[in-house]
Protein backbone atom coordinates (compact mmCIF):
# COMPACT_ATOMS: atom_id res chain seq x y z
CA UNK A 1 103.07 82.83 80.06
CA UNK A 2 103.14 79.52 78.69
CA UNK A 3 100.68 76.96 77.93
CA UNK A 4 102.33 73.45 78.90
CA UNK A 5 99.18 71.44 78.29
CA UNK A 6 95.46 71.86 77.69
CA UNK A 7 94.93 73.25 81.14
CA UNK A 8 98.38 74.16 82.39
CA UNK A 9 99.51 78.13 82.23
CA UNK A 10 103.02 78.80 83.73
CA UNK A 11 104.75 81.22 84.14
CA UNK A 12 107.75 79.63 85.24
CA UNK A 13 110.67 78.97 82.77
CA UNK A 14 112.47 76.78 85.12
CA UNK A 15 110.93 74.21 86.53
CA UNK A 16 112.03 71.02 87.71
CA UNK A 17 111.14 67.64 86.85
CA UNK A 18 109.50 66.52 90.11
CA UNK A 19 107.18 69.47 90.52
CA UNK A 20 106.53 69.09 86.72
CA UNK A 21 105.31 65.86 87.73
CA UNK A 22 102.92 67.29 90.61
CA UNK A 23 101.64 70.11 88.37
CA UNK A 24 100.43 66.29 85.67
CA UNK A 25 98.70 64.97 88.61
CA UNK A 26 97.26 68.15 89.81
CA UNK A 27 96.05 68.95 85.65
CA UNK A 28 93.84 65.31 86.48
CA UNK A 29 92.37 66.07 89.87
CA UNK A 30 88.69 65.12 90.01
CA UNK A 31 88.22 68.80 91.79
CA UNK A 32 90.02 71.05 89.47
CA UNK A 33 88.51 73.45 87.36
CA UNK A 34 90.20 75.39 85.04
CA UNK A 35 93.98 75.70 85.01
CA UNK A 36 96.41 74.65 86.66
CA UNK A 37 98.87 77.96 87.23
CA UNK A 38 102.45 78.49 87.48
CA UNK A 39 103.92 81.53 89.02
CA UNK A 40 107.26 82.19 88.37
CA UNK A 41 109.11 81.03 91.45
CA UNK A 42 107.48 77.45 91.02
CA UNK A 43 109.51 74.40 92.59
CA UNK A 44 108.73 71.64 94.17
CA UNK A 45 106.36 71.18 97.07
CA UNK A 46 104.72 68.42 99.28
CA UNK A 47 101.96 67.15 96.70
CA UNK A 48 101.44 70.70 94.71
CA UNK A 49 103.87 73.21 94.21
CA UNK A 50 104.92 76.01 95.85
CA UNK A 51 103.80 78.90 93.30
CA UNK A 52 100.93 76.96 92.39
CA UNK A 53 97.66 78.06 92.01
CA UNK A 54 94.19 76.01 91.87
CA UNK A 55 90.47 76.53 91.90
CA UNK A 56 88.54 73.41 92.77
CA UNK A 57 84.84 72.80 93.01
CA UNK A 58 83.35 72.08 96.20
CA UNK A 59 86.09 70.79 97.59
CA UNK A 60 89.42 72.36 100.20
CA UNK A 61 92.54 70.10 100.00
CA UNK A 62 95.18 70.86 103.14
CA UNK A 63 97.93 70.41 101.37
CA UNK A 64 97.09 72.18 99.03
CA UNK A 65 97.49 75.38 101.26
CA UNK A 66 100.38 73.75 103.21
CA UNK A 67 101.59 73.31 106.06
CA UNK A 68 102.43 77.04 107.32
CA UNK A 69 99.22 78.70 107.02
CA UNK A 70 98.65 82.12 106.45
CA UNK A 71 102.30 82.63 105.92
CA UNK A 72 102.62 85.98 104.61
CA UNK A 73 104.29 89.25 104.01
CA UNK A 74 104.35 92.65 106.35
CA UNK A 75 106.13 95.86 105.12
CA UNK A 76 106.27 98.98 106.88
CA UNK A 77 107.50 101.79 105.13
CA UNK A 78 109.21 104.47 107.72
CA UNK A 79 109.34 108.34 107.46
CA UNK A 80 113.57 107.89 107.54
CA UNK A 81 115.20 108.74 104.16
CA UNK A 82 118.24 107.85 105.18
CA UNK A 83 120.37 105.41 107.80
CA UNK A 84 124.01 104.67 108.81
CA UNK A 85 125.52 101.29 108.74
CA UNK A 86 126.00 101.48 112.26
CA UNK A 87 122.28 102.33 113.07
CA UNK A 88 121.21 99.12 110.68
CA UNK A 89 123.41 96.96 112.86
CA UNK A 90 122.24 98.19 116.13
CA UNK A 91 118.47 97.34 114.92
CA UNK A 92 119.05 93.95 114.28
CA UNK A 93 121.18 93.50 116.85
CA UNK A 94 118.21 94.30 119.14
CA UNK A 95 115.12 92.65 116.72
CA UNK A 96 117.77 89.30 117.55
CA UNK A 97 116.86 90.71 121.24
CA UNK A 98 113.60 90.52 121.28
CA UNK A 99 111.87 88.55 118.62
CA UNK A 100 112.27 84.95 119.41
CA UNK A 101 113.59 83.52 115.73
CA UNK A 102 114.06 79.50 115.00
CA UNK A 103 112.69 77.16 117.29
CA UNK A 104 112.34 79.74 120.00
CA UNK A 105 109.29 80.76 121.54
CA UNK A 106 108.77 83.65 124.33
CA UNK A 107 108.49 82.23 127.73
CA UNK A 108 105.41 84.10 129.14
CA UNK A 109 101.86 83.83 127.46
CA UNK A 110 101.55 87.00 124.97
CA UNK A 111 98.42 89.22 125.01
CA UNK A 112 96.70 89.61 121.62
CA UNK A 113 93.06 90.52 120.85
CA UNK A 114 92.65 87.29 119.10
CA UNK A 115 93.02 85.26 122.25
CA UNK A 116 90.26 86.75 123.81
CA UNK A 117 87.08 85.42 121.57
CA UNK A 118 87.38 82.16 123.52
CA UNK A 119 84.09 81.00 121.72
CA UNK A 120 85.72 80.87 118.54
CA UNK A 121 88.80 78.43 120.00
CA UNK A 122 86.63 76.45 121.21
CA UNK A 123 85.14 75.50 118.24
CA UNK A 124 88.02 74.05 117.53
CA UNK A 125 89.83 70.55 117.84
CA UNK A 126 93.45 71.56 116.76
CA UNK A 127 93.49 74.96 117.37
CA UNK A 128 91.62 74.74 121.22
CA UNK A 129 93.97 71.70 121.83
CA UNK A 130 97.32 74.44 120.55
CA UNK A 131 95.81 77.54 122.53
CA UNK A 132 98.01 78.06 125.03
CA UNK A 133 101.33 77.01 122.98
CA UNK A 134 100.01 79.66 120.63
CA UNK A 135 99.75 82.15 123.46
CA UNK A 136 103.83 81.95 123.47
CA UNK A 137 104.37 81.48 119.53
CA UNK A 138 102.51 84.73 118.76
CA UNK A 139 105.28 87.44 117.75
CA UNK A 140 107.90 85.32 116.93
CA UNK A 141 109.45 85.00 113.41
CA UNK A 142 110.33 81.14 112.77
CA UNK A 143 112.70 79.39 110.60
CA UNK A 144 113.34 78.62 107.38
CA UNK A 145 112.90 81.17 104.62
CA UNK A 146 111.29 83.23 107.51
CA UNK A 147 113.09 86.92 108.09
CA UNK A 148 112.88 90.06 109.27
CA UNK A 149 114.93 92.84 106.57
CA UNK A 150 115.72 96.33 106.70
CA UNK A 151 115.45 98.12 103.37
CA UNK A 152 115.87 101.19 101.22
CA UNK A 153 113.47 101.74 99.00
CA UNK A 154 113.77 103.30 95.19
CA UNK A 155 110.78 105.78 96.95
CA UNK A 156 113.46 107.38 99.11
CA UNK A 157 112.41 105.94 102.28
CA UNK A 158 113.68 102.78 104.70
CA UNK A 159 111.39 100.24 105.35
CA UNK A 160 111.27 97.04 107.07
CA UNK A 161 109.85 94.00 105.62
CA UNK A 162 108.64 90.33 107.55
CA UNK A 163 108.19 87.26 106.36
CA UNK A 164 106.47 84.88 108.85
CA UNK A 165 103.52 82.99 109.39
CA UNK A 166 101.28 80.84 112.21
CA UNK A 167 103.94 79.08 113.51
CA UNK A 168 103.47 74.93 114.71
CA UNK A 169 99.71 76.51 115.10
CA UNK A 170 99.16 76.00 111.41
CA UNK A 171 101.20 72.83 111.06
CA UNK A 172 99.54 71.22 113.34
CA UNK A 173 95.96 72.48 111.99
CA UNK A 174 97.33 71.34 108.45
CA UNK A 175 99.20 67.85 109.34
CA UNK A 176 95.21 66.78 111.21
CA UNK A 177 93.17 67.46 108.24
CA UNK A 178 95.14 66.06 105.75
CA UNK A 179 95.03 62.78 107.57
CA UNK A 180 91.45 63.32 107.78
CA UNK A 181 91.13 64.25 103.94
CA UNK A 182 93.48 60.83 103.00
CA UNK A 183 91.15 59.04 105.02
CA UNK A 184 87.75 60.16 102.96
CA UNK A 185 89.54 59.85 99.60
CA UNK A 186 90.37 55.82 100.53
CA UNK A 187 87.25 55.42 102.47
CA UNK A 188 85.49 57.19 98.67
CA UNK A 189 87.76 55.43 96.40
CA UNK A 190 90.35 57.87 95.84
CA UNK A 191 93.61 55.77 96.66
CA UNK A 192 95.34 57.39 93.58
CA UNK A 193 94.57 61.20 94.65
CA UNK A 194 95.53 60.25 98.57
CA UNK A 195 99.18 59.20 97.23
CA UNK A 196 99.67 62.04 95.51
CA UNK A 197 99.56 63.69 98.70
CA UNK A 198 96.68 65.97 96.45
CA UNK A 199 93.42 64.35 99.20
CA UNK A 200 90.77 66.98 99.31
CA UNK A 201 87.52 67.34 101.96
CA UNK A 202 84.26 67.53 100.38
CA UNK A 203 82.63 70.89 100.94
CA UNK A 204 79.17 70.06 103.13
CA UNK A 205 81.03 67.96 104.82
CA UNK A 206 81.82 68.50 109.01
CA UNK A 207 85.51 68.02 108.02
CA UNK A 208 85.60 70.59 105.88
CA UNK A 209 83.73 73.31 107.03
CA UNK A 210 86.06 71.95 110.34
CA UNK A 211 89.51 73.03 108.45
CA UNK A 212 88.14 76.37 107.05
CA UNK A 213 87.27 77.10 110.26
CA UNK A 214 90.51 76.21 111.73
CA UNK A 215 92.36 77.99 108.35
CA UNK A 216 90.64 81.22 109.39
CA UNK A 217 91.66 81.12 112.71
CA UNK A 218 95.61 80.33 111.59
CA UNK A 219 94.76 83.12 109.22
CA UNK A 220 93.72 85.17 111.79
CA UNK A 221 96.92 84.33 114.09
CA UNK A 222 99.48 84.63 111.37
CA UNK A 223 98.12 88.08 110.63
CA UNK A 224 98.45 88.99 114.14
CA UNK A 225 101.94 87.35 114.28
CA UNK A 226 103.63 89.34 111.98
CA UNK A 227 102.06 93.05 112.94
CA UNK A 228 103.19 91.93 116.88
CA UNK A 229 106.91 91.37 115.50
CA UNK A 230 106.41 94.74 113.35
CA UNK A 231 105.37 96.10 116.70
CA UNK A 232 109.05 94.83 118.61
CA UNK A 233 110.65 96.06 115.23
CA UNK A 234 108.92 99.60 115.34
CA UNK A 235 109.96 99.82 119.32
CA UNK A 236 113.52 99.53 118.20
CA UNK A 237 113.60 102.18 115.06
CA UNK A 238 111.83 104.64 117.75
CA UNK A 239 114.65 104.15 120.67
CA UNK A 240 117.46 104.57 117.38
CA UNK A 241 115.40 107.01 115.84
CA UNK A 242 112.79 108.88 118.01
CA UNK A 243 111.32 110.90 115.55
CA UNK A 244 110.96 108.44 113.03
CA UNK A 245 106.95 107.75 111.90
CA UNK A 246 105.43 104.62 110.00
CA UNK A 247 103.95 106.20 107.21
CA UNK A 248 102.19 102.95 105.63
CA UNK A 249 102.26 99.68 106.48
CA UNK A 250 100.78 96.27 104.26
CA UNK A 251 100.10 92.69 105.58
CA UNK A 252 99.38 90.23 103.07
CA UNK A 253 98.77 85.72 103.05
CA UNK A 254 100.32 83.78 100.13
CA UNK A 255 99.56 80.00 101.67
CA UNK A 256 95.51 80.19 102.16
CA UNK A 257 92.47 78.95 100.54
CA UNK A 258 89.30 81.43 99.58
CA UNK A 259 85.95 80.84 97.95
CA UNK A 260 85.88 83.27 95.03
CA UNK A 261 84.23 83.79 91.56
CA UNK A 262 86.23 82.25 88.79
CA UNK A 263 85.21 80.64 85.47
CA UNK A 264 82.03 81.94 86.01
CA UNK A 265 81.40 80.23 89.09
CA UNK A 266 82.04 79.85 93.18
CA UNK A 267 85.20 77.96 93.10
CA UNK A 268 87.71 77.29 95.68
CA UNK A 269 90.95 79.21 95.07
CA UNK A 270 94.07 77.57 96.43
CA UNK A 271 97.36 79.64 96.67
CA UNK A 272 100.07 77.41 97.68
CA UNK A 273 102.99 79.99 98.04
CA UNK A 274 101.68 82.58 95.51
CA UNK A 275 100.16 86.02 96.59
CA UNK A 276 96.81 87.78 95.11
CA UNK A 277 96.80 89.97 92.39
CA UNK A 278 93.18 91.24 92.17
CA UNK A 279 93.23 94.75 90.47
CA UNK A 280 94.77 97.45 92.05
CA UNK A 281 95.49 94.89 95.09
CA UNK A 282 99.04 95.89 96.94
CA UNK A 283 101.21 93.10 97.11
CA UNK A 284 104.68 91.81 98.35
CA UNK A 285 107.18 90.08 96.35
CA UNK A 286 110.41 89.18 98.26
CA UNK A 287 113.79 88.08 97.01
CA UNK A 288 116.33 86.05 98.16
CA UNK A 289 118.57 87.40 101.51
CA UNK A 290 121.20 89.90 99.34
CA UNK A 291 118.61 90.19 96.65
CA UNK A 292 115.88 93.19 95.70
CA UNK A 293 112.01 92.84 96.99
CA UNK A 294 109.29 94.65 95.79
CA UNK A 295 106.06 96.16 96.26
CA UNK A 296 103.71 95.55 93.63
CA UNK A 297 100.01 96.36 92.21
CA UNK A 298 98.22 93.34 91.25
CA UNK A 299 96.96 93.82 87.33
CA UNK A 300 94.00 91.20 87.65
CA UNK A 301 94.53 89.08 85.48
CA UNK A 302 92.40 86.32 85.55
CA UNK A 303 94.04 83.79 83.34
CA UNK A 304 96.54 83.26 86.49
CA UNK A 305 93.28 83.27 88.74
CA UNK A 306 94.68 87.36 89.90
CA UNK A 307 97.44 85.93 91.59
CA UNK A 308 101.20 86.18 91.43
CA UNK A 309 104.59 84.47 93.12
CA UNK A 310 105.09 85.38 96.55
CA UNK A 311 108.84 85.72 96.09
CA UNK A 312 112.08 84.23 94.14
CA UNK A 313 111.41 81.01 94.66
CA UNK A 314 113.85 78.28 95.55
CA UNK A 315 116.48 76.72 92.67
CA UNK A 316 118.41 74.30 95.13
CA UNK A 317 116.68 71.92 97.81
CA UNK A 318 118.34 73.13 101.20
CA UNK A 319 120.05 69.77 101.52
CA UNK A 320 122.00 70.20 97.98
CA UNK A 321 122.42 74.29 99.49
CA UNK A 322 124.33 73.18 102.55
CA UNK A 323 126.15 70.81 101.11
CA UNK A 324 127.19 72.34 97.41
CA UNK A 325 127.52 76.03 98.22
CA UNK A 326 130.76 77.80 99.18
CA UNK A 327 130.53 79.71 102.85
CA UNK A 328 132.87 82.34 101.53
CA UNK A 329 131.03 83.01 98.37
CA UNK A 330 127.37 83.31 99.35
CA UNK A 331 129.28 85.75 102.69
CA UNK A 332 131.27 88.27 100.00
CA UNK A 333 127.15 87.93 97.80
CA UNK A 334 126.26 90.22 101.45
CA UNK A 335 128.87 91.87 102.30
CA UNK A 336 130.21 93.33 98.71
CA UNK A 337 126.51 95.05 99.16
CA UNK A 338 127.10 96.26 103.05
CA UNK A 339 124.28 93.94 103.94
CA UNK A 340 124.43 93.15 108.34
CA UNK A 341 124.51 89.82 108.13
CA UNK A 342 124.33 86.54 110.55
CA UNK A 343 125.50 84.23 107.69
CA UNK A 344 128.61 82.53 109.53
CA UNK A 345 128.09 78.92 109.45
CA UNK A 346 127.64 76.12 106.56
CA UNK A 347 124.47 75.45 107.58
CA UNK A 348 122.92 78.01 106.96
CA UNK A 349 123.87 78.23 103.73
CA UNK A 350 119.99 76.81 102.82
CA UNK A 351 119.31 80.19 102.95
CA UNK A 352 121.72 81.39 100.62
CA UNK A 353 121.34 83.94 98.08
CA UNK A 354 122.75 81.33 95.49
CA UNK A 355 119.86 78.49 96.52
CA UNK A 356 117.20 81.26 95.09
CA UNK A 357 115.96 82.20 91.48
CA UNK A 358 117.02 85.35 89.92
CA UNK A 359 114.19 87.62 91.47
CA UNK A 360 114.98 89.91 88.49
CA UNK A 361 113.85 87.19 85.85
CA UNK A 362 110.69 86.48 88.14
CA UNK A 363 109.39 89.80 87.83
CA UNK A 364 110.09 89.90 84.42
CA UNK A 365 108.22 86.87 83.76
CA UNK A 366 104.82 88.31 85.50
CA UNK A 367 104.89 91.87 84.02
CA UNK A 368 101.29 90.44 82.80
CA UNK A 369 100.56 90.23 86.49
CA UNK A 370 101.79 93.06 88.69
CA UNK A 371 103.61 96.05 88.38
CA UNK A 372 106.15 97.09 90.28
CA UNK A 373 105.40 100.23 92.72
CA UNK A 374 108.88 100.44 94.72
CA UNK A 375 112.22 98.38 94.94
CA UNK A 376 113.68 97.37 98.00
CA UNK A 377 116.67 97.08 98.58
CA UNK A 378 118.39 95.15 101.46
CA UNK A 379 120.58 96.49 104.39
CA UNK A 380 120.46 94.74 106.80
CA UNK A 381 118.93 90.76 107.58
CA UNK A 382 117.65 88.92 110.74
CA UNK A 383 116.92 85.14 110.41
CA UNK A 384 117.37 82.18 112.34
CA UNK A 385 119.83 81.25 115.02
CA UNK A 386 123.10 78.69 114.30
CA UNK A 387 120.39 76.53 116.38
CA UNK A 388 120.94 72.86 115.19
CA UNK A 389 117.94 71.23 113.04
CA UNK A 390 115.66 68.07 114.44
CA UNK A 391 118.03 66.08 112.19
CA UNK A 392 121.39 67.41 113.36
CA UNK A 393 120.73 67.09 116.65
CA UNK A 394 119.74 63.62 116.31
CA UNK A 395 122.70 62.81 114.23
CA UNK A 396 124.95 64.62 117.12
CA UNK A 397 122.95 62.05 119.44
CA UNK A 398 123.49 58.84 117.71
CA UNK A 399 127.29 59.89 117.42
């Protein structure tokens, strides 16, 4: 750990000027107390961060939870102790079945617990408005950095790992309140804070204790997102495998905000893409796609407010990824390791092993924070379709 300034800690040795200058403004915010904190797979966000970590007092800022929230982490760990190439590929060739990935969305309504406290949605303005859409999003994995792995692990056993979160749900939920929150700061004399995309909701205030209610509920939905995918997945091991048994199985947030006791106070904890590390917490730390993930136990250590990174973190924006990377290369990264793989097109290369940080040197840099309980190691990887992005397809339109 390194102290950059009087109240920055980081634990990142890499970071890049822009989110260098987020982390300045965020070290002045008229809410912060304390530090602000660094993990290790730090880069650059929309207004804090991703990797950053914040308590503020009496106040919630949207963006600084971001846009996906309660994007998190689900591993299972299976009773197997052993699988065949051929096995791995017939799983993911049937999780690319059945859980909608990308832009995709099942086409009949979904049946979850969660939808049935209708009391609770409709004490909602974003989230009542998103019900039904959410009804169809539930299960399904996303985009982006968003996947679905098979793994060994260095405990002998296979295990399956997803990384997803609540969807448009959460967007939506976190897009509203921000433009709510810009609108107090200006309305409060806060210009400076609203264009540093860092505006913040008083707590006391209706829009506040609005969002948190909201942020639950996307909580909530996330949660449920990820164990109905780890449902689909476990479906599939059992018709490959039909004696196989999930021994344990963890589900874990890294984007959420939670009143806890720091500093000797109630503060606000923010974790903007970094996962908790409260003593003898179980955590997930995932690498890049043809790169080792982890399972960790957190240490507590509560100069980094008991938190950690919640994976490698990204070294490349995705535009510089597509466009700098070789196809060939980042394809012989997977399959010199055996990895199944869906990585056949340029762009896609924004998921590249290459566009990540050395997961090794991240966990190296928080051995203050965690330690590691098993290594995972990849076999096989399920991600998003060759479906073209918002801007390709409006480029192919204009053409």
């Amino acid at each position: 750990m390194e102290q950059l300034a009087e109240n920055i800690l980081s634990w990142c040795k890499n970071l890049e000027p822009a989110a260098m200058q987020q982390v300045q403004n965020l070290s002045k915010h008229p809410c912060l107390v304390g530090n602000v904190c660094l993990m290790p797979d730090a880069h650059c966000g929309y207004g804090m961060p991703i990797g950053g970590v914040v308590a503020l007092d009496n106040a919630i800022s949207p963006n600084m939870v971001g846009v996906d929230i309660g994007c998190g982490m689900l591993a299972v760990q299976t009773s197997l102790t052993d699988i065949t190439r051929d096995k791995v590929q017939a799983i993911v060739d049937k999780i690319y079945d059945r859980v909608p990935v990308g832009f995709t969305h099942h086409k009949e309504a979904q049946e979850n617990p969660l939808f049935q406290d209708l009391t609770r949605w409709n004490k909602t303005e974003v989230c009542k408005r998103e019900f039904f859409s959410a009804q169809k999003q539930i299960g399904t994995l996303g985009g982006g950095n968003h996947f679905i792995e098979i793994q060994r692990g260095s405990d002998g056993h296979i295990w399956f790992m997803i990384h997803s979160g609540s969807r448009n749900l959460g967007k939506q939920v976190a897009e509203y309140y921000n433009d709510k929150a810009v609108k107090l700061c200006t309305m409060f004399k806060q210009e400076e804070i609203a264009k540093q995309d860092l505006a913040f909701l008083p707590i006391g205030t209706r829009e506040a204790g609005d969002y948190i209610n909201e942020m639950k509920l996307c909580l909530d939905f996330a949660f449920e997102n990820r164990k109905m995918i780890a449902t689909s997945i476990k479906k599939v091991f059992l018709e490959e495998f039909p004696q196989a048994e999930f021994v344990q199985e963890i589900n874990i947030h890294h984007n959420y905000a939670a009143a806890e006791e720091h500093y000797n106070r109630k503060v606000w904890v923010h974790r903007k893409g970094a996962t908790l590390a409260r003593e003898n917490t179980t955590g997930i730390i995932p690498g890049s796609q043809g790169t080792s993930s982890y399972i960790v136990q957190g240490l507590g250590n509560e100069s980094s407010l008991q938190s950690c990174s919640h994976g490698a973190g990204r070294c490349m924006s995705r535009s510089r990824a597509m466009k700098d990377l070789d196809l060939a290369h980042e394809q012989e990264i997977l399959n010199s390791q055996g990895i199944v793989h869906r990585m056949n097109e340029q762009g896609l290369l924004d998921e590249a092993p290459s566009a990540y940080k050395n997961i090794d040197e991240v966990m190296e840099n928080q051995k203050d924070l965690v330690k590691i309980l098993v290594k995972l190691t990849p076999l096989g990887v399920v991600k998003a379709s060759n479906e073209p992005k918002p801007w390709q397809k409006k480029a192919k339109k204009e053409k």
